[in-house]
C-alpha atoms as a PDB file:
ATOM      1  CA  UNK A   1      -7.647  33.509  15.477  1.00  0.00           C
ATOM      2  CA  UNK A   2      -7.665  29.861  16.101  1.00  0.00           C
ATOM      3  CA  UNK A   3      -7.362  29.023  19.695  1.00  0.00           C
ATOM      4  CA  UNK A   4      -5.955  25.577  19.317  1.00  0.00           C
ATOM      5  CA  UNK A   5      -1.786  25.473  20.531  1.00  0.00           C
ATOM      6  CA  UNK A   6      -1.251  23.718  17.064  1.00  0.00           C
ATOM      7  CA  UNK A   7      -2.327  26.443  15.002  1.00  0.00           C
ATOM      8  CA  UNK A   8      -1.333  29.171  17.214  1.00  0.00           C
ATOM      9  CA  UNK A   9       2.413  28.964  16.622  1.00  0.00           C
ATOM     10  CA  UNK A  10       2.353  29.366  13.450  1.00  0.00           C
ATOM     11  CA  UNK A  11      -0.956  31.449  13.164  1.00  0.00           C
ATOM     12  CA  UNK A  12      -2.379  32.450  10.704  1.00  0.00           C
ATOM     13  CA  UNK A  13      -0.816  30.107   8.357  1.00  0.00           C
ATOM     14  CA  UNK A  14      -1.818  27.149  10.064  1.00  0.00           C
ATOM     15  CA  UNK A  15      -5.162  26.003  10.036  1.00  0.00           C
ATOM     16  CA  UNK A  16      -6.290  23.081  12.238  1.00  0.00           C
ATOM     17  CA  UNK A  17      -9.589  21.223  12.990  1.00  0.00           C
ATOM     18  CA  UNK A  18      -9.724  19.201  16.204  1.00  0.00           C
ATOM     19  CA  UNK A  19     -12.539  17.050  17.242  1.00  0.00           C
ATOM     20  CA  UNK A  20     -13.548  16.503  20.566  1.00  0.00           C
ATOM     21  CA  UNK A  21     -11.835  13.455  21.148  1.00  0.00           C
ATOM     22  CA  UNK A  22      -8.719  14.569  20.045  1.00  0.00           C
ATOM     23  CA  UNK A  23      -8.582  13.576  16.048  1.00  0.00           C
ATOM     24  CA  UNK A  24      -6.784  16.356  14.126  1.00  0.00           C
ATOM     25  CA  UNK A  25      -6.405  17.545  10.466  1.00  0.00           C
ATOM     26  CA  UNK A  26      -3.962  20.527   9.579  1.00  0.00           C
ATOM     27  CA  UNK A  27      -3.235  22.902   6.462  1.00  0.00           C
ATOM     28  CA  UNK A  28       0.090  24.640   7.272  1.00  0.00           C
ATOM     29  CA  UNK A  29       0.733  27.402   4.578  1.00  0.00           C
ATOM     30  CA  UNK A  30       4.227  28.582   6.489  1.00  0.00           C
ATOM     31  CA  UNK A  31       6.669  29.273   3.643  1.00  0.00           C
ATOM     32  CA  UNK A  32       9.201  26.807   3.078  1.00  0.00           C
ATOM     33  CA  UNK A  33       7.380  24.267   5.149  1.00  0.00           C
ATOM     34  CA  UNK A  34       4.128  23.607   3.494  1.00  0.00           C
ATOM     35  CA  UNK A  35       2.065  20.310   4.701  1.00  0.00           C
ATOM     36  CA  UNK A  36      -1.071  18.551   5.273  1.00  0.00           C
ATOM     37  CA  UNK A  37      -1.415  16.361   8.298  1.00  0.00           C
ATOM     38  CA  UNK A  38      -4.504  14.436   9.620  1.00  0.00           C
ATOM     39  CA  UNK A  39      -3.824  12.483  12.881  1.00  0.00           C
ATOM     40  CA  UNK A  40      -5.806  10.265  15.059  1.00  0.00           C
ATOM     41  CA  UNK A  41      -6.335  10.483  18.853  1.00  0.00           C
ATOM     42  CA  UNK A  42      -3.965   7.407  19.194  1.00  0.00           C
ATOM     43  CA  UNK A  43      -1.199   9.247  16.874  1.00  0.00           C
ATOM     44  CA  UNK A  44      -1.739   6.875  13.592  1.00  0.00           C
ATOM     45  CA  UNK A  45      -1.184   9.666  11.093  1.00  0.00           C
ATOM     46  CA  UNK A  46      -0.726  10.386   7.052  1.00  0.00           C
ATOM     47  CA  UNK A  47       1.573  13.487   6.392  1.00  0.00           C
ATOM     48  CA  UNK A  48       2.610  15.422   3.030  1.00  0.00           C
ATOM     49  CA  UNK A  49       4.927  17.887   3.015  1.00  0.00           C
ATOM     50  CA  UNK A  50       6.188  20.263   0.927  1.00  0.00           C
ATOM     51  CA  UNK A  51       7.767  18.475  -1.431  1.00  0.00           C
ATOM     52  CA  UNK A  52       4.551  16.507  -2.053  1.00  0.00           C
ATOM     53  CA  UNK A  53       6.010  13.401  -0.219  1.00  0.00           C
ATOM     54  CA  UNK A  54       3.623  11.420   1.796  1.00  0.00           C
ATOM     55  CA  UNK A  55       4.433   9.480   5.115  1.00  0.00           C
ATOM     56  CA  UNK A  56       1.959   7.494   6.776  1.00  0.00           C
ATOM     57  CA  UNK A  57       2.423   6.305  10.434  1.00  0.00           C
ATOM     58  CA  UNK A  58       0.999   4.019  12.209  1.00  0.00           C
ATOM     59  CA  UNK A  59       4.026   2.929  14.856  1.00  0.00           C
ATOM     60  CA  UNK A  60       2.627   5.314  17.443  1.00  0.00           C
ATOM     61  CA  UNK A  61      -0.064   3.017  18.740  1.00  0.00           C
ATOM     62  CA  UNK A  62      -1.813  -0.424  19.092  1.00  0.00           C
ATOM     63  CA  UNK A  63      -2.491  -0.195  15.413  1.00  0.00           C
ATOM     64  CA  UNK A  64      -0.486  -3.503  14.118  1.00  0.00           C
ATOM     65  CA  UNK A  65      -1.998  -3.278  10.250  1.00  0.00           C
ATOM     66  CA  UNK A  66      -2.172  -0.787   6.923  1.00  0.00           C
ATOM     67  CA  UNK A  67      -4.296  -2.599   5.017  1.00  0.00           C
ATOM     68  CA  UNK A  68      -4.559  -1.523   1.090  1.00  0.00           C
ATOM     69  CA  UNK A  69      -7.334  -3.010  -0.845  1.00  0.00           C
ATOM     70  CA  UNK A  70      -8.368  -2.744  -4.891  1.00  0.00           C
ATOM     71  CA  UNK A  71     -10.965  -4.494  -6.842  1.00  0.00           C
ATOM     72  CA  UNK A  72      -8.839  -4.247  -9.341  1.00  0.00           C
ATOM     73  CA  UNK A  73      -5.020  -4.322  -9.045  1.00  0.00           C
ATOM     74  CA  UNK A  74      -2.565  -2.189  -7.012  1.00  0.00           C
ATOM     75  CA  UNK A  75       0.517  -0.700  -8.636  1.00  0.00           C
ATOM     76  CA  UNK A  76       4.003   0.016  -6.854  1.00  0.00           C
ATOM     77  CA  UNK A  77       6.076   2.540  -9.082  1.00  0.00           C
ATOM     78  CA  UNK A  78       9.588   3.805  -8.132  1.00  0.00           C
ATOM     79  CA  UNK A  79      12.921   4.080  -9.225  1.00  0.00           C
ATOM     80  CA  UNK A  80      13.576   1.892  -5.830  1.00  0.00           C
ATOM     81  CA  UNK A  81      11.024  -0.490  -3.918  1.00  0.00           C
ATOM     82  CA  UNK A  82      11.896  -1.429  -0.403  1.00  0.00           C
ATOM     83  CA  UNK A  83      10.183  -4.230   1.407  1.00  0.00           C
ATOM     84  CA  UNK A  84      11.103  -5.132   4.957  1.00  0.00           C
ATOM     85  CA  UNK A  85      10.316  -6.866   7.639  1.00  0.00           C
ATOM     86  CA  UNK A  86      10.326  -9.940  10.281  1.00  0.00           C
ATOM     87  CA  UNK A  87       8.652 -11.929   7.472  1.00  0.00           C
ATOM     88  CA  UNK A  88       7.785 -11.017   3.966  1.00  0.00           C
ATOM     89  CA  UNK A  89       5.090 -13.112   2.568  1.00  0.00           C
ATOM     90  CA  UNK A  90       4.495 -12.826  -1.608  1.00  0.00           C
ATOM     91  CA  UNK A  91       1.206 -14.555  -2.431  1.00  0.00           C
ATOM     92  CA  UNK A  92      -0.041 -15.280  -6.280  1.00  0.00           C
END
């Protein structure tokens, strides 16, 4: 089995590679609670669940930007876009 205390409680569907310094990725296969997560040693993380709805996380640490970058352009698609913050900047 996999001896790491992540994968153990819900062994054996949850699969998880740790490095040594403590960056994680994980495939959990429980029914009803199917999702990917891949974290980093200073808990920055990207999460999908079961649903196929993605959260990524970066309010855990020192990490202050997402940055998202295209040489082309970026598209935002949903029924509702929400934008928030101290200060919102829109450039053109």
């Amino acid at each position: 089995g996999d001896a790491n205390p992540k994968a153990e409680t819900n062994y054996p569907n949850n699969k998880v590679y740790q490095t040594e310094t403590g960056h994680y990725k994980e495939y959990d296969d429980t029914p009803g609670a199917e999702r990917i997560k891949e974290s980093h040693t200073y808990g920055t993380f990207y999460e999908m669940d079961k649903d196929g709805n993605m959260t990524i996380d970066a309010t855990k640490t020192e990490a202050r930007t997402i940055t998202i970058k295209a040489s082309g352009q970026i598209n935002v698609t949903a029924p509702v876009v929400n934008v928030s913050g101290d200060v919102v900047k829109l450039n053109s």
